[in-house]
C-alpha atoms as a PDB file:
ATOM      1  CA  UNK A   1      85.582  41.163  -2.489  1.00  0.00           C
ATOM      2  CA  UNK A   2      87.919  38.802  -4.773  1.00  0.00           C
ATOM      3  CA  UNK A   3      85.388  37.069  -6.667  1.00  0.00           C
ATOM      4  CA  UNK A   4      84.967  33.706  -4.971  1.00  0.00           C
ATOM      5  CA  UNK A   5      80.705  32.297  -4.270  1.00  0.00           C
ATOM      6  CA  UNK A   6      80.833  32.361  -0.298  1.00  0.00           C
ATOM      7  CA  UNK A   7      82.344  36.207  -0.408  1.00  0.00           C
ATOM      8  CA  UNK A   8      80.084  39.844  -0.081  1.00  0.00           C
ATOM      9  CA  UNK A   9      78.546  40.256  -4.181  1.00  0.00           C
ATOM     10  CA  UNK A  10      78.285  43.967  -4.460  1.00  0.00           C
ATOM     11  CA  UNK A  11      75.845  43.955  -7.472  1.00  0.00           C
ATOM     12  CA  UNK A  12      74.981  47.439  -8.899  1.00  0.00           C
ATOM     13  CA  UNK A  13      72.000  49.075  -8.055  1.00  0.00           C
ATOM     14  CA  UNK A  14      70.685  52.665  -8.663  1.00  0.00           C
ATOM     15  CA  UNK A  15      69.564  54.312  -5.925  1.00  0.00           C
ATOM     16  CA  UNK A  16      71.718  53.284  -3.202  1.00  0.00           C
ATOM     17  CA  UNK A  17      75.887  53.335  -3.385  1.00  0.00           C
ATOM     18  CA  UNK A  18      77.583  51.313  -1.238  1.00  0.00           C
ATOM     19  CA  UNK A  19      80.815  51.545   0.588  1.00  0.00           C
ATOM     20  CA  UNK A  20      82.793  49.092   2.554  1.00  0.00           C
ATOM     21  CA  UNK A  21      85.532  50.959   5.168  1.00  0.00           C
ATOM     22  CA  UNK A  22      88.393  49.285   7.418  1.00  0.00           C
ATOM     23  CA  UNK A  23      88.853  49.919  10.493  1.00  0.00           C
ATOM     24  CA  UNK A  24      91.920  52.795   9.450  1.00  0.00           C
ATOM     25  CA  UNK A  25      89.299  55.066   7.447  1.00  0.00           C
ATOM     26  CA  UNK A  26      86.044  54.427   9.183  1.00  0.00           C
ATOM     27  CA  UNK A  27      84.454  57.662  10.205  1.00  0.00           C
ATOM     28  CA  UNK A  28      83.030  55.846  13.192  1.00  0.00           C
ATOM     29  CA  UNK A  29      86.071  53.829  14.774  1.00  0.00           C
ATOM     30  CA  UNK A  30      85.826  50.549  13.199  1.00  0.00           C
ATOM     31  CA  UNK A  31      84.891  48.921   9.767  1.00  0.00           C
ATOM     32  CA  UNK A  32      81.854  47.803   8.247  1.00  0.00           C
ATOM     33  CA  UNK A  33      79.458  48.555   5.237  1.00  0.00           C
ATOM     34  CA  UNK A  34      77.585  51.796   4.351  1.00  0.00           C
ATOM     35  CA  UNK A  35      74.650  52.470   2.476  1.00  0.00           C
ATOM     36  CA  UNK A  36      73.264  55.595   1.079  1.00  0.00           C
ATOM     37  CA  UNK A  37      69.797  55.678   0.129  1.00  0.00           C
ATOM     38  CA  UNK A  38      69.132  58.585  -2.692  1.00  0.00           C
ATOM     39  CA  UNK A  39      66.031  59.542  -2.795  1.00  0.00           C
ATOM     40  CA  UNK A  40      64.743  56.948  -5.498  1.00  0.00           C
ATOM     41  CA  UNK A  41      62.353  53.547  -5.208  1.00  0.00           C
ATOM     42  CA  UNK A  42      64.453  50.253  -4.348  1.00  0.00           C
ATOM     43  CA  UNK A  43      63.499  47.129  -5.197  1.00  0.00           C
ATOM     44  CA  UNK A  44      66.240  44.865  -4.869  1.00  0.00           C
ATOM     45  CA  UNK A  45      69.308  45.951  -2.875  1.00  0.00           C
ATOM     46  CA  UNK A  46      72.938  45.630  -3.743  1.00  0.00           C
ATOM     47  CA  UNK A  47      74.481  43.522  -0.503  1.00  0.00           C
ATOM     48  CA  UNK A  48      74.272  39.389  -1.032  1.00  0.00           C
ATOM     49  CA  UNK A  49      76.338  36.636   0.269  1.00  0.00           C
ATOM     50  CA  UNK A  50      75.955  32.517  -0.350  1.00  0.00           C
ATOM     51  CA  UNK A  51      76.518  30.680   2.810  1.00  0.00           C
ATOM     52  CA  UNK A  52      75.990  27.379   4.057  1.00  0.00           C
ATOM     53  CA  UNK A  53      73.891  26.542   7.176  1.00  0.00           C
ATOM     54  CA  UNK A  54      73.145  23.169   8.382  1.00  0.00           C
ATOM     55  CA  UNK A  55      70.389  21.797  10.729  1.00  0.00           C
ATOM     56  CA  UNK A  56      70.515  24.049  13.962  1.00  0.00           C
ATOM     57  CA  UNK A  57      70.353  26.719  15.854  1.00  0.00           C
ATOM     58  CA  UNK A  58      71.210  29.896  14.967  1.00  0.00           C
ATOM     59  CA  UNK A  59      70.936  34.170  15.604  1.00  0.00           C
ATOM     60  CA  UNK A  60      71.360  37.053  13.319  1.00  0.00           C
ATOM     61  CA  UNK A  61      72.645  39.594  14.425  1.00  0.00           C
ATOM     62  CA  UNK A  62      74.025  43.373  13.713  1.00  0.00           C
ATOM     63  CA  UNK A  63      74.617  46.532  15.081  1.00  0.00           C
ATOM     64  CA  UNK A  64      73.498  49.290  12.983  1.00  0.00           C
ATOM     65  CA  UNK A  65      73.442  53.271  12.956  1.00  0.00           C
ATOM     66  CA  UNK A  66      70.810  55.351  11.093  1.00  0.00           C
ATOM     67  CA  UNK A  67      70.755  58.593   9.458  1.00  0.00           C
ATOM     68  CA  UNK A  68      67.584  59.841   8.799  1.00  0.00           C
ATOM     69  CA  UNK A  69      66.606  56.926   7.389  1.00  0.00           C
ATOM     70  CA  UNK A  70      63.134  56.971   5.460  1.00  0.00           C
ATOM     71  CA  UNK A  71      62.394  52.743   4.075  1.00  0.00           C
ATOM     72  CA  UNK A  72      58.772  52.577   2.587  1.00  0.00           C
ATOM     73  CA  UNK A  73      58.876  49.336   2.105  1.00  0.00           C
ATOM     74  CA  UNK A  74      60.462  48.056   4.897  1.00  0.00           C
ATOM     75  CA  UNK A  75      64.516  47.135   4.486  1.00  0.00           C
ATOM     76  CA  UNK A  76      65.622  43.555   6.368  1.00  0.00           C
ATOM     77  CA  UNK A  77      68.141  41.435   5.951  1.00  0.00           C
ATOM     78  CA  UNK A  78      66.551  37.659   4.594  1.00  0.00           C
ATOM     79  CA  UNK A  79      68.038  34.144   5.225  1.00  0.00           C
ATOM     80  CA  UNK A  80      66.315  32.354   1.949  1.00  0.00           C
ATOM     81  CA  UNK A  81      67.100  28.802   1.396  1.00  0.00           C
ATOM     82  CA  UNK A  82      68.030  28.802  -2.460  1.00  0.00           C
ATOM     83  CA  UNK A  83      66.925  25.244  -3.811  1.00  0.00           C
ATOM     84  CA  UNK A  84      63.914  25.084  -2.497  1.00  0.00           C
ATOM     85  CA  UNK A  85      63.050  28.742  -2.682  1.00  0.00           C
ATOM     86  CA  UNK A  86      62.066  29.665   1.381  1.00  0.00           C
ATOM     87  CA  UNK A  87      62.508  32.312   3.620  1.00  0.00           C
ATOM     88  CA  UNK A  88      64.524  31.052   6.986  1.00  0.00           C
ATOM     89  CA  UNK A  89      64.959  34.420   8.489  1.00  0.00           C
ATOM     90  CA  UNK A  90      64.517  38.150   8.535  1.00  0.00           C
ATOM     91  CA  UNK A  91      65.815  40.305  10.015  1.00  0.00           C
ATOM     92  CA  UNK A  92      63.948  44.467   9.690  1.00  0.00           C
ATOM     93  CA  UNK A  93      66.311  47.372   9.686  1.00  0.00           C
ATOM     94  CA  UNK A  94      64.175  50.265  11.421  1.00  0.00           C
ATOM     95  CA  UNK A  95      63.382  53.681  10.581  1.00  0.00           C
ATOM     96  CA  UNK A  96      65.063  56.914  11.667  1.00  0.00           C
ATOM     97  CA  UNK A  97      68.070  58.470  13.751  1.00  0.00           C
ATOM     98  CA  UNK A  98      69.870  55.904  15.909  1.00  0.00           C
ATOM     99  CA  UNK A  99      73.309  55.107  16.909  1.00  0.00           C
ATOM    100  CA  UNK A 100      74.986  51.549  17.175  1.00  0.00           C
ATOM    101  CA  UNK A 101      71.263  49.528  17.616  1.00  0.00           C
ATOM    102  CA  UNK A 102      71.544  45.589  18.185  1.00  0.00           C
ATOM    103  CA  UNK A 103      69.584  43.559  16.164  1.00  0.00           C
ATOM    104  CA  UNK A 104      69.148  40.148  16.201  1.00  0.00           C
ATOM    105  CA  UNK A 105      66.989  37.701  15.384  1.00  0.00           C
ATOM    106  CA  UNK A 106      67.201  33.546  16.121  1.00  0.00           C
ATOM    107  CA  UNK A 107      66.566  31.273  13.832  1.00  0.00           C
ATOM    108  CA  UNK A 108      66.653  27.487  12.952  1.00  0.00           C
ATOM    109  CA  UNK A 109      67.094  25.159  10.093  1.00  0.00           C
ATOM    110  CA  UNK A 110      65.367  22.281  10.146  1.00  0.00           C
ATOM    111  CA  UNK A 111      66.348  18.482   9.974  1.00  0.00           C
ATOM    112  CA  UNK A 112      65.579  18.385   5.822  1.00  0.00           C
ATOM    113  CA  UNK A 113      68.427  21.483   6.226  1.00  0.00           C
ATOM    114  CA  UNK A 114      69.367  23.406   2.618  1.00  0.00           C
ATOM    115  CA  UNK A 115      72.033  22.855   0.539  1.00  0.00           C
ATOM    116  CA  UNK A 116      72.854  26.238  -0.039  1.00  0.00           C
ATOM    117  CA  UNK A 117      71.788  29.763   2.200  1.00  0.00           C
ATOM    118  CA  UNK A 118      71.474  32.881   0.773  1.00  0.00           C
ATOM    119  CA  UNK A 119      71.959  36.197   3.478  1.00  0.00           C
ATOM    120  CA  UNK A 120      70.414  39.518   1.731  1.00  0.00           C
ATOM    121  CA  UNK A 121      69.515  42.829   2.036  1.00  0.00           C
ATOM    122  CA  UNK A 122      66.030  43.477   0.593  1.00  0.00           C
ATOM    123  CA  UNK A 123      63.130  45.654   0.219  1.00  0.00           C
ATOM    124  CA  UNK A 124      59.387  44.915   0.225  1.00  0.00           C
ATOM    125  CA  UNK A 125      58.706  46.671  -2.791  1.00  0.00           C
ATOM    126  CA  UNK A 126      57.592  44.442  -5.876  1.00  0.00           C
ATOM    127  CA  UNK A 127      56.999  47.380  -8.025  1.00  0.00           C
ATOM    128  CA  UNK A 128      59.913  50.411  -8.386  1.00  0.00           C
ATOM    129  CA  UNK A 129      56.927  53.195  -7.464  1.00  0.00           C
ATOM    130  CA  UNK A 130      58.255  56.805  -6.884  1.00  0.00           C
ATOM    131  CA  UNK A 131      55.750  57.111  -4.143  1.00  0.00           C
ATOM    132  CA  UNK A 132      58.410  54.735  -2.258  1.00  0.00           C
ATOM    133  CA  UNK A 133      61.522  56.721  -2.098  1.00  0.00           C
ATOM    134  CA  UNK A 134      64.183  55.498  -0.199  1.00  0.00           C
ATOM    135  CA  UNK A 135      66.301  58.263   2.186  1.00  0.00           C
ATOM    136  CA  UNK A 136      69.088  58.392   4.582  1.00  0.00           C
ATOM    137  CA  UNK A 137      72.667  56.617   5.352  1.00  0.00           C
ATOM    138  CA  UNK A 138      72.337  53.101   7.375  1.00  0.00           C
ATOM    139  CA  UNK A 139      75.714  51.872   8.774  1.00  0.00           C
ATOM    140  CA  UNK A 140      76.175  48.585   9.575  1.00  0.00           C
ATOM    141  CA  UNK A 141      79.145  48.162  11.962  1.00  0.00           C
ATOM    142  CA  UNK A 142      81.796  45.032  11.817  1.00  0.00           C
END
């Protein structure tokens, strides 16, 4: 991350840390992003990232492992069109044990397009509620 608007913004966020490996110190072979969940409600997550999309096409996609992963109120990756607020795409992160899933989801953006994208990891939750803890380590592989 060096600051610039179309990069990852790592924003703090009790609850979950998050750590970004290369390929030289990732425990599983290659780099990527790690979160761990602990043990506390999650309302907003800590991963964002403006992009641009014009009229098209288009997938989603990641391949993710899971750690005991316990998400109350659901976890998903969101394609929201910024100015006018909409949701373009989402993309749900499941629940559990599971090693290197694909996920994908397609997508389009229609002729009016968007002048700016926004690509983030959220929750459901509208409330932080301790009856919604979220648990467990979700790797998502590069």
């Amino acid at each position: 991350y060096d600051g610039k608007p179309f990069d990852w913004q790592v924003r703090d966020q009790p609850g979950v840390e998050v750590t970004f490996a290369t390929s030289q110190d990732a425990v599983e072979g290659d780099g990527g992003a790690t979160l761990r969940f602990l043990d506390t409600p999650i309302k907003n997550t800590a991963l964002q990232q403006y992009i641009e999309l014009p009229p098209g096409s288009y997938r989603i996609s990641l391949v993710a492992s899971g750690r005991n992963l316990k998400l109350p109120k659901e976890l998903f990756w969101a394609i929201r069109c910024v100015d006018p607020a909409s949701e373009i795409a989402r993309l749900t992160v499941p629940e559990g044990t599971f090693n290197r899933q694909s996920l994908s989801q397609e997508f389009s953006v229609g002729p009016a397009g968007c002048p700016m994208d926004m690509l983030r990891l959220e929750t459901a939750a509208i409330a932080e509620s301790w009856r919604f803890r979220y648990i467990g380590t979700l790797v998502m592989h590069k």
